[in-house]
C-alpha atoms as a PDB file:
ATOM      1  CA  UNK A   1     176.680  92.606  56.494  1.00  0.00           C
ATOM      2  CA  UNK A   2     180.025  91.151  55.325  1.00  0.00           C
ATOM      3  CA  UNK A   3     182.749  90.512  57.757  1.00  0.00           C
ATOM      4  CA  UNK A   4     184.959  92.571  55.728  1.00  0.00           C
ATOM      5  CA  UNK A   5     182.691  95.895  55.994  1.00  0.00           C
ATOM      6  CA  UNK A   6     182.965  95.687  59.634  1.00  0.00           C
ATOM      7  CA  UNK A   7     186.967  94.886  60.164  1.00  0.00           C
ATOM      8  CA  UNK A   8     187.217  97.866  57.630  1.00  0.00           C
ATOM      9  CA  UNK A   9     184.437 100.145  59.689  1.00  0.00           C
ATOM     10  CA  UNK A  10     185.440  99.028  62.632  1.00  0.00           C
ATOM     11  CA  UNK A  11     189.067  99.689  62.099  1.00  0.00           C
ATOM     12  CA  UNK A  12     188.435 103.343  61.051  1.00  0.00           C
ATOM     13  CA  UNK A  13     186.713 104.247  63.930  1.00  0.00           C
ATOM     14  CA  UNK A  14     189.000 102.787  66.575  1.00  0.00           C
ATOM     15  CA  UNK A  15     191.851 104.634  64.537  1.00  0.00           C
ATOM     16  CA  UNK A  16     189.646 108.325  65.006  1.00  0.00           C
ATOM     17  CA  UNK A  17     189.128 107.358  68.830  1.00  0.00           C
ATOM     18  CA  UNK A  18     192.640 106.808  69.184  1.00  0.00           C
ATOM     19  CA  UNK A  19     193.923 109.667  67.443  1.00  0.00           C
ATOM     20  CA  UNK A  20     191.451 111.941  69.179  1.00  0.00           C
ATOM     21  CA  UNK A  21     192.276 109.935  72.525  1.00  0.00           C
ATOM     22  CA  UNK A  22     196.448 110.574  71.635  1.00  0.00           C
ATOM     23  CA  UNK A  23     195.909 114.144  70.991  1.00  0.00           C
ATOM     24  CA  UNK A  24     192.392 116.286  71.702  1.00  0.00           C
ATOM     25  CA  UNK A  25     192.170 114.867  75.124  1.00  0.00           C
ATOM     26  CA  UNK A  26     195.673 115.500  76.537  1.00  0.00           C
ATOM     27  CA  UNK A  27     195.812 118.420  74.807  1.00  0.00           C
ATOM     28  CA  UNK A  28     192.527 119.605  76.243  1.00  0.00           C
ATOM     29  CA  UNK A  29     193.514 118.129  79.937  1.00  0.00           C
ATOM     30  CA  UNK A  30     196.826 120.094  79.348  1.00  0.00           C
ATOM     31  CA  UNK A  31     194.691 123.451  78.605  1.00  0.00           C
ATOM     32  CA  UNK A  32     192.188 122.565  81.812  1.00  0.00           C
ATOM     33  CA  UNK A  33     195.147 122.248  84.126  1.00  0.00           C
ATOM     34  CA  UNK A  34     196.887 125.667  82.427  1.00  0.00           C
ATOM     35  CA  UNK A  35     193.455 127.455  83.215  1.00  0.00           C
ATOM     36  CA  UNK A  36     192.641 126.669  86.695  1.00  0.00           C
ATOM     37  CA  UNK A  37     195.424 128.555  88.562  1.00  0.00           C
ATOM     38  CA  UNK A  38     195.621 131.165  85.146  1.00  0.00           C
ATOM     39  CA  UNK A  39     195.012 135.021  86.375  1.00  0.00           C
ATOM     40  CA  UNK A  40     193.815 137.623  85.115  1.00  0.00           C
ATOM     41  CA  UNK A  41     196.290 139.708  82.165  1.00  0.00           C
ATOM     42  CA  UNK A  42     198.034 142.587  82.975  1.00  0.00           C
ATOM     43  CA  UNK A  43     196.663 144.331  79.555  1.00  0.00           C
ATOM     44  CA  UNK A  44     192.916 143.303  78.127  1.00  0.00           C
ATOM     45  CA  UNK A  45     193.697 141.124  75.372  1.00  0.00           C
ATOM     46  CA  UNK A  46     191.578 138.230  73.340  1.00  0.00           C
ATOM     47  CA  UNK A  47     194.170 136.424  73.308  1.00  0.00           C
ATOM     48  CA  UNK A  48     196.567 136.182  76.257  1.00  0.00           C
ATOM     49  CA  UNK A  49     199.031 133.603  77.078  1.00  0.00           C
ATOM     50  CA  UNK A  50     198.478 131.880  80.240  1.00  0.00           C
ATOM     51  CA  UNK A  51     195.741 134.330  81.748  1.00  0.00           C
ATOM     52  CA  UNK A  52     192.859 135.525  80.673  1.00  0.00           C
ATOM     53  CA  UNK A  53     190.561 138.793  80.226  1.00  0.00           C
ATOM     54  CA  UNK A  54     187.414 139.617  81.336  1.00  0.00           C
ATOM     55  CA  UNK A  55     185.675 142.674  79.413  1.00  0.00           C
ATOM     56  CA  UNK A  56     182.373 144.044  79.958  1.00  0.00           C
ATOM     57  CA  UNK A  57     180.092 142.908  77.461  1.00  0.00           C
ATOM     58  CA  UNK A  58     176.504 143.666  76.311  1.00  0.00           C
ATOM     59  CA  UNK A  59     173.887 140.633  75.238  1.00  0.00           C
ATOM     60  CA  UNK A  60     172.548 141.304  71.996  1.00  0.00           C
ATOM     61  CA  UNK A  61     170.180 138.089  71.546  1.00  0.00           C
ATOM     62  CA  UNK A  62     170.097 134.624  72.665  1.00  0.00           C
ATOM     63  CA  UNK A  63     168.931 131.350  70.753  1.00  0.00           C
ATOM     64  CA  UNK A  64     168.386 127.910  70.552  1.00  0.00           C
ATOM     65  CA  UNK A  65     169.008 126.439  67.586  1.00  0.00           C
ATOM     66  CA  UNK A  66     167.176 123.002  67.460  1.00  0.00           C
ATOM     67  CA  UNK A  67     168.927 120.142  65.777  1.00  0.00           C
ATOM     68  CA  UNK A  68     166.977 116.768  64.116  1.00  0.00           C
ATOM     69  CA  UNK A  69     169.136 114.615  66.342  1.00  0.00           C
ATOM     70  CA  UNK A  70     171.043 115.099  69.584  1.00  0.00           C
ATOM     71  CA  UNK A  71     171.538 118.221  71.519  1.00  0.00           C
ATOM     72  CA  UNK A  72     170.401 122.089  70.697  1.00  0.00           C
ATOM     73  CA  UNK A  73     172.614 124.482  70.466  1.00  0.00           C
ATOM     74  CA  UNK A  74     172.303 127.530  72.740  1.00  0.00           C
ATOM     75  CA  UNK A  75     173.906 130.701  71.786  1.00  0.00           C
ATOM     76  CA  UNK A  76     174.544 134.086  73.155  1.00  0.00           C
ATOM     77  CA  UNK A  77     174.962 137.121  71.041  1.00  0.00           C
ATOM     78  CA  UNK A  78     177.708 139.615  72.829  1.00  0.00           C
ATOM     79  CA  UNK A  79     179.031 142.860  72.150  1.00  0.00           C
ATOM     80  CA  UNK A  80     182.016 143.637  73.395  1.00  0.00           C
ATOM     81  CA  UNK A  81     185.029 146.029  73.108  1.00  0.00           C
ATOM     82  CA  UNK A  82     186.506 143.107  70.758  1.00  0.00           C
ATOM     83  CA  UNK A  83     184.024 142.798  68.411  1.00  0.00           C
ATOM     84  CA  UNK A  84     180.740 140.246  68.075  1.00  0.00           C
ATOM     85  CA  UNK A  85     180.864 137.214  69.773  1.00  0.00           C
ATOM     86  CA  UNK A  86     178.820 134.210  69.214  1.00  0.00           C
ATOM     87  CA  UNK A  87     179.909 131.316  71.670  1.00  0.00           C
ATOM     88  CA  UNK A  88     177.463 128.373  72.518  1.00  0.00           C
ATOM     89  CA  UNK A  89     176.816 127.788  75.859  1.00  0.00           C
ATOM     90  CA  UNK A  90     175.986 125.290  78.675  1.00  0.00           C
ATOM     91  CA  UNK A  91     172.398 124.092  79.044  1.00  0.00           C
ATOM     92  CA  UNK A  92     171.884 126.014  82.188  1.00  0.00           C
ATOM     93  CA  UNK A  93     168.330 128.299  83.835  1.00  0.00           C
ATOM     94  CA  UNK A  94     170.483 131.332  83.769  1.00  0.00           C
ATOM     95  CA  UNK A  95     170.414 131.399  79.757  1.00  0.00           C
ATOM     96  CA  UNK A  96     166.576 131.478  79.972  1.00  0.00           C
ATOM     97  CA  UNK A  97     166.719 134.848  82.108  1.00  0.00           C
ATOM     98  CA  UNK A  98     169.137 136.515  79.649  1.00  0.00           C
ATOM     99  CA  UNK A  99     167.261 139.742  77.780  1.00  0.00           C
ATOM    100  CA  UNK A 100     168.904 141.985  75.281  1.00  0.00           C
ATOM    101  CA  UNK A 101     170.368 145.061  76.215  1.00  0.00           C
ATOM    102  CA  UNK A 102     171.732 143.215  79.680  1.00  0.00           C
ATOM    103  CA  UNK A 103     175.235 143.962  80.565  1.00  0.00           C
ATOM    104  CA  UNK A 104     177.274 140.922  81.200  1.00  0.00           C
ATOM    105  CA  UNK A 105     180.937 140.605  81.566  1.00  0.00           C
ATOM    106  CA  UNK A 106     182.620 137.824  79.403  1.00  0.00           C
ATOM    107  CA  UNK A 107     186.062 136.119  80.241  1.00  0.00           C
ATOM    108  CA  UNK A 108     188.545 135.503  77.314  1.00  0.00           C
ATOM    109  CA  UNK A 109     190.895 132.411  76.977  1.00  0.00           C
ATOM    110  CA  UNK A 110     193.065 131.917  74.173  1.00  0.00           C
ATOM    111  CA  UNK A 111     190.985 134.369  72.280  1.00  0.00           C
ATOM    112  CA  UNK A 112     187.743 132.413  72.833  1.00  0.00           C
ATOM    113  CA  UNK A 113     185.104 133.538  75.368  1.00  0.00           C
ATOM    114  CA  UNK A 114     185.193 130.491  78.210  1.00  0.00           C
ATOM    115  CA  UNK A 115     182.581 132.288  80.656  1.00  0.00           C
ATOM    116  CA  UNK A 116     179.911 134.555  80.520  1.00  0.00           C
ATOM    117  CA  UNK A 117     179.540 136.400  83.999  1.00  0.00           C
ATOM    118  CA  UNK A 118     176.343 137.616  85.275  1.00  0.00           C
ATOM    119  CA  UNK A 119     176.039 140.357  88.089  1.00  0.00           C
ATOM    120  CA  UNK A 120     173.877 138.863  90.655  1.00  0.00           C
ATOM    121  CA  UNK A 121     173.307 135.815  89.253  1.00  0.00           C
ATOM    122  CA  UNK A 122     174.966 132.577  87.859  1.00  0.00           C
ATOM    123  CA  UNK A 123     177.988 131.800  85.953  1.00  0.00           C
ATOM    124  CA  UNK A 124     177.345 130.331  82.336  1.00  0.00           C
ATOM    125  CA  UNK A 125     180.389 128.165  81.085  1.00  0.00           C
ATOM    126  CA  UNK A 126     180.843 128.347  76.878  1.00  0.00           C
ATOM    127  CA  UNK A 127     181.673 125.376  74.901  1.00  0.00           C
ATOM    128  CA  UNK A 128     185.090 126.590  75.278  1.00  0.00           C
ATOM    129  CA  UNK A 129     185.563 126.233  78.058  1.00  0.00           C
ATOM    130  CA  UNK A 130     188.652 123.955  78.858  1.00  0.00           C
ATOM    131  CA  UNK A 131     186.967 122.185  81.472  1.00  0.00           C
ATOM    132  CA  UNK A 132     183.932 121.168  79.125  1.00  0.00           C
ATOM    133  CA  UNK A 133     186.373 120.597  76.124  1.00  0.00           C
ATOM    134  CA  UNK A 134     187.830 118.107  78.657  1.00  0.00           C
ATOM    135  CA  UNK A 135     184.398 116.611  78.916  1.00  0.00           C
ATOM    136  CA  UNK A 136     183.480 116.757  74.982  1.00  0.00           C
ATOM    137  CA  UNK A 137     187.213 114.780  74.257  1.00  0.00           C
ATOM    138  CA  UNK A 138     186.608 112.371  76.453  1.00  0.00           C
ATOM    139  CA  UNK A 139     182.834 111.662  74.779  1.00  0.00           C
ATOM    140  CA  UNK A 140     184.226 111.412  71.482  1.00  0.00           C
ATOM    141  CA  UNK A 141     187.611 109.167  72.381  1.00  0.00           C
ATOM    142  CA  UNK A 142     185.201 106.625  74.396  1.00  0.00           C
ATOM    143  CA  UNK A 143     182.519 106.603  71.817  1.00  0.00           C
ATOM    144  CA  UNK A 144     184.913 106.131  68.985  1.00  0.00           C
ATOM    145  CA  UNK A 145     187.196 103.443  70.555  1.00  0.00           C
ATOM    146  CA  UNK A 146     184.200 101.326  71.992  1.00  0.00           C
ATOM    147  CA  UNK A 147     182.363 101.392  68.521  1.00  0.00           C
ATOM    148  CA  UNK A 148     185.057  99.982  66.520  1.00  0.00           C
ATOM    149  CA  UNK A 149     185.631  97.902  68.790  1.00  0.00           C
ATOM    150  CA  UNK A 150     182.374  96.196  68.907  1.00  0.00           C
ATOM    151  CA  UNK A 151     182.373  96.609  65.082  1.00  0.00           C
ATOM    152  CA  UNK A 152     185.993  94.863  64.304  1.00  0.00           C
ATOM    153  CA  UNK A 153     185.531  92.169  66.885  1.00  0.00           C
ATOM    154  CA  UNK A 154     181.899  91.573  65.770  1.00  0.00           C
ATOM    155  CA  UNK A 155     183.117  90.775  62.141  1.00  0.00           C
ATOM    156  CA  UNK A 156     185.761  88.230  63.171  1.00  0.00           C
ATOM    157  CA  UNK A 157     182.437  86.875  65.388  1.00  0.00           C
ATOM    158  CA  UNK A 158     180.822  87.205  61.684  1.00  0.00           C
ATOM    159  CA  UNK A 159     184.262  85.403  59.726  1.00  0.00           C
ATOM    160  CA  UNK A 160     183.854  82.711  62.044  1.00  0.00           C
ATOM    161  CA  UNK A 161     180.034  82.133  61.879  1.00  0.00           C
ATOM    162  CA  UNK A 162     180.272  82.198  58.023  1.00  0.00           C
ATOM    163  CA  UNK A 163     183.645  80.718  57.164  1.00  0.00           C
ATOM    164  CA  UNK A 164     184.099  83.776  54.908  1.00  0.00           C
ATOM    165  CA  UNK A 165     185.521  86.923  54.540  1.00  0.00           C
ATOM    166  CA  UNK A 166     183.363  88.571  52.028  1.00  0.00           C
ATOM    167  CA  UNK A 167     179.861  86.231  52.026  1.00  0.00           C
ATOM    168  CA  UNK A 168     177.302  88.641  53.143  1.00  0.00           C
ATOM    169  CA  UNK A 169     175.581  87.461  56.408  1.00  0.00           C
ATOM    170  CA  UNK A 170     171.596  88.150  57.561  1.00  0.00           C
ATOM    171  CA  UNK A 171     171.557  89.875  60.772  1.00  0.00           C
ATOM    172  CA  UNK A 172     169.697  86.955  61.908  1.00  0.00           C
ATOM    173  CA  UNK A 173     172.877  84.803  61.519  1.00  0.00           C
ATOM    174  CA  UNK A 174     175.284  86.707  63.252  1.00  0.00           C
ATOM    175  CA  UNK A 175     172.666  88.294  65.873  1.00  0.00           C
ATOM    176  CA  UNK A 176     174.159  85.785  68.770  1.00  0.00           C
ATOM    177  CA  UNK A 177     178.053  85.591  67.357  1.00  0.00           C
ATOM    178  CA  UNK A 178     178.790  89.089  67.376  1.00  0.00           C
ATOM    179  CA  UNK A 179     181.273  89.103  70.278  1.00  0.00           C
ATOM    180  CA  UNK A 180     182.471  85.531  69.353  1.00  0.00           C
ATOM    181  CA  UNK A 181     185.813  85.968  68.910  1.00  0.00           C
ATOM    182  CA  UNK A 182     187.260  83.796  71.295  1.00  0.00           C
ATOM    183  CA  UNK A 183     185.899  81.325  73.541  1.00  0.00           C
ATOM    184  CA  UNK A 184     184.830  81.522  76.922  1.00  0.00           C
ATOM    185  CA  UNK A 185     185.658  82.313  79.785  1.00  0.00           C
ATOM    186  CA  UNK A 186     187.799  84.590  78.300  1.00  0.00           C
ATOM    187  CA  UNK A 187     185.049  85.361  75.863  1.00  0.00           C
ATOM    188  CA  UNK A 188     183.001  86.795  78.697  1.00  0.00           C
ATOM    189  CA  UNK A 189     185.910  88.956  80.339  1.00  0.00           C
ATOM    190  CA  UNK A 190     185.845  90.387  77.075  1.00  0.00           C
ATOM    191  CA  UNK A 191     182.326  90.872  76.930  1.00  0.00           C
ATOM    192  CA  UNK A 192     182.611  92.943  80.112  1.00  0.00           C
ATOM    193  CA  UNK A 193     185.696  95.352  78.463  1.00  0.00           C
ATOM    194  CA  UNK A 194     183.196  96.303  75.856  1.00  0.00           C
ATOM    195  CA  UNK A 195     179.652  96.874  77.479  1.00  0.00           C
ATOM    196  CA  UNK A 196     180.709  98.038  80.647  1.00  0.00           C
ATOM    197  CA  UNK A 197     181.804 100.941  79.930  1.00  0.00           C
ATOM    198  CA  UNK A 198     179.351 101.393  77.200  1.00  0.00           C
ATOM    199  CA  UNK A 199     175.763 100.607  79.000  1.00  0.00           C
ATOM    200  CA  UNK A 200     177.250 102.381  81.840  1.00  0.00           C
ATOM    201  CA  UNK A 201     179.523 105.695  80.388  1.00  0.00           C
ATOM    202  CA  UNK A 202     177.168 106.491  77.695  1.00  0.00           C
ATOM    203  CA  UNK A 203     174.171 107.361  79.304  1.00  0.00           C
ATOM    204  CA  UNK A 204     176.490 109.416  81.850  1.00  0.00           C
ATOM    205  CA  UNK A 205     178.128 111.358  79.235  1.00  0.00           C
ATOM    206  CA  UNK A 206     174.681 111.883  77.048  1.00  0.00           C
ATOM    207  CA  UNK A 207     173.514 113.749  80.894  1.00  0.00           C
ATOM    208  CA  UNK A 208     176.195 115.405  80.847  1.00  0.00           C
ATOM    209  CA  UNK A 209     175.883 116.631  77.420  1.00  0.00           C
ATOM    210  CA  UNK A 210     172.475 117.961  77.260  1.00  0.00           C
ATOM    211  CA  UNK A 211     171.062 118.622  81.072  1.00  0.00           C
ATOM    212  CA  UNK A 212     174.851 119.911  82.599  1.00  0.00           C
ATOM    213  CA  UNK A 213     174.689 116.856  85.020  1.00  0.00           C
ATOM    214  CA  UNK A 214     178.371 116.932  86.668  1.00  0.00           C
ATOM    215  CA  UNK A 215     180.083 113.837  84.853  1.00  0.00           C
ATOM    216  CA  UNK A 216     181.917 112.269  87.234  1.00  0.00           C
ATOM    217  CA  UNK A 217     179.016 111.582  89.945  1.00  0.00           C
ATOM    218  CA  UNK A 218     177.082 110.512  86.640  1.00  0.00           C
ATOM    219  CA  UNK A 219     179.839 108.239  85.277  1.00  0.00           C
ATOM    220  CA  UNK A 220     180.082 106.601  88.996  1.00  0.00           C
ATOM    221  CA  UNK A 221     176.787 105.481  89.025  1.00  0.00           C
ATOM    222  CA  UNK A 222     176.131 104.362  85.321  1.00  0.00           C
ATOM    223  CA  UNK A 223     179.607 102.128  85.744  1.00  0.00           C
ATOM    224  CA  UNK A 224     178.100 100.709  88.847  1.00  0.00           C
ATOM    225  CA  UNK A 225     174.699  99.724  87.898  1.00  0.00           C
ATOM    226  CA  UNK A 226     176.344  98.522  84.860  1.00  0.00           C
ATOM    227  CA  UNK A 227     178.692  96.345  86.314  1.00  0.00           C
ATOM    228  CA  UNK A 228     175.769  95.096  89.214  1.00  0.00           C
ATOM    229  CA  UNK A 229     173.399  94.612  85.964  1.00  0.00           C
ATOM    230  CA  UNK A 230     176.376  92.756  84.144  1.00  0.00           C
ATOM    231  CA  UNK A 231     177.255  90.537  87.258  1.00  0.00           C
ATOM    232  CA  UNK A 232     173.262  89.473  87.369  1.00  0.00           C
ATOM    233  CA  UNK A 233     173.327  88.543  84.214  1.00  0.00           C
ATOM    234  CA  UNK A 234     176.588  86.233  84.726  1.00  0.00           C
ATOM    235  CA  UNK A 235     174.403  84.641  88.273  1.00  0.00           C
ATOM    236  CA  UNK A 236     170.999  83.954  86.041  1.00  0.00           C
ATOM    237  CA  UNK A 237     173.146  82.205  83.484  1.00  0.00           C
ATOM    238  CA  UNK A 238     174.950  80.331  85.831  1.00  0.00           C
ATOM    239  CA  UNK A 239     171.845  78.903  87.568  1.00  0.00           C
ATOM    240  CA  UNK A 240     169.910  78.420  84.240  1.00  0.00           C
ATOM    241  CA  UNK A 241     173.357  76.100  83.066  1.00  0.00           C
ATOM    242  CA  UNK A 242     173.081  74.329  86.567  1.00  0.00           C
END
């Protein structure tokens, strides 16, 4: 790896986490606020502004659609007095009972279904909505900024090590200067910044991803045993220096 690939790497993916950080999340925190007191329209349309419209709806098939890495997809095939609809759905037991031919009733927002109603049994959120977008902004924003950070601070790490901007380095070299870019204590506080959240928000937010696991209560606990596994590792260093 040369120093340069990572300042350059790292720099393009801090730039897409902030962008998406600056404008997908408040946007979608601005659509999640707009929904929760919404109503329903005075005339069923797709499309309303500021309410939404629930329509009966028929369920024409169901899949999963299996992916070679990460989450599967799980989609609902509806028929309603709009058209065909196709929206992806939360990982949740009431997709499994679905059967074709079952009447449903499915709740437009901004001409996207957001819910999928069924009588006498759960709610099934779709992937649109503004809640989850909420959730799915905020998973791309933290991934993005923490991985280019790690990747721009671990080349200047790297530019130090090797003295050079563009000599390639052996992953064996740079293995233990990664996050040297300044020196301790400060080096450690900075340490912190970066796997903190990461060790602790990622597994959260993977959770919440595929099993539906509410993220808050999930991000709680991986920041805490993050930050009790982090302070550990600060008291065995301490007493192996002493």
């Amino acid at each position: 790896m040369k120093p340069v690939t990572g300042l350059v790497l790292g720099s393009l993916v801090f730039a897409v986490g902030l962008v998406t950080g600056l404008t997908w999340v408040p946007a979608s925190v601005a659509d999640a606020i707009e929904y929760g007191p919404a109503g329903p329209c005075q005339q069923p349309t797709a499309n309303g502004s500021g309410c939404w419209t629930e329509v009966s709806a028929v369920v024409t098939g169901t899949h999963v659609y299996l992916r070679p890495r990460g989450n599967s997809n799980w989609v609902v095939d509806l028929s309603d007095e709009f058209g065909l609809q196709h929206p992806q759905v939360a990982h949740r037991d009431v997709f499994n009972h679905l059967t074709a031919g079952e009447s449903v009733s499915a709740r437009f927002w901004k001409g996207r279904v957001a819910l999928i109603h069924v009588p006498g049994s759960d709610e099934l959120p779709t992937d649109d909505d503004p809640g989850r977008q909420v959730g799915f902004a905020t998973l791309v924003s933290v991934f993005s900024l923490l991985g280019g950070l790690i990747f721009f601070l671990g080349a200047l790490g790297v530019h130090r090590h090797a003295g050079s901007w563009t000599r390639s380095v052996s992953r064996a070299e740079w293995s233990e200067d990664l996050f040297d870019a300044v020196n301790p204590p400060v080096r450690r506080w900075l340490e912190a910044i970066i796997l903190i959240p990461l060790v602790g928000l990622a597994p959260a937010l993977l959770v919440w991803a595929w099993f539906d696991v509410p993220l808050v209560p999930a991000a709680a606990v991986g920041l805490g045993f993050a930050s009790l596994g982090w302070a550990w590792y600060l008291h065995l260093r301490v007493r192996r220096l002493m």
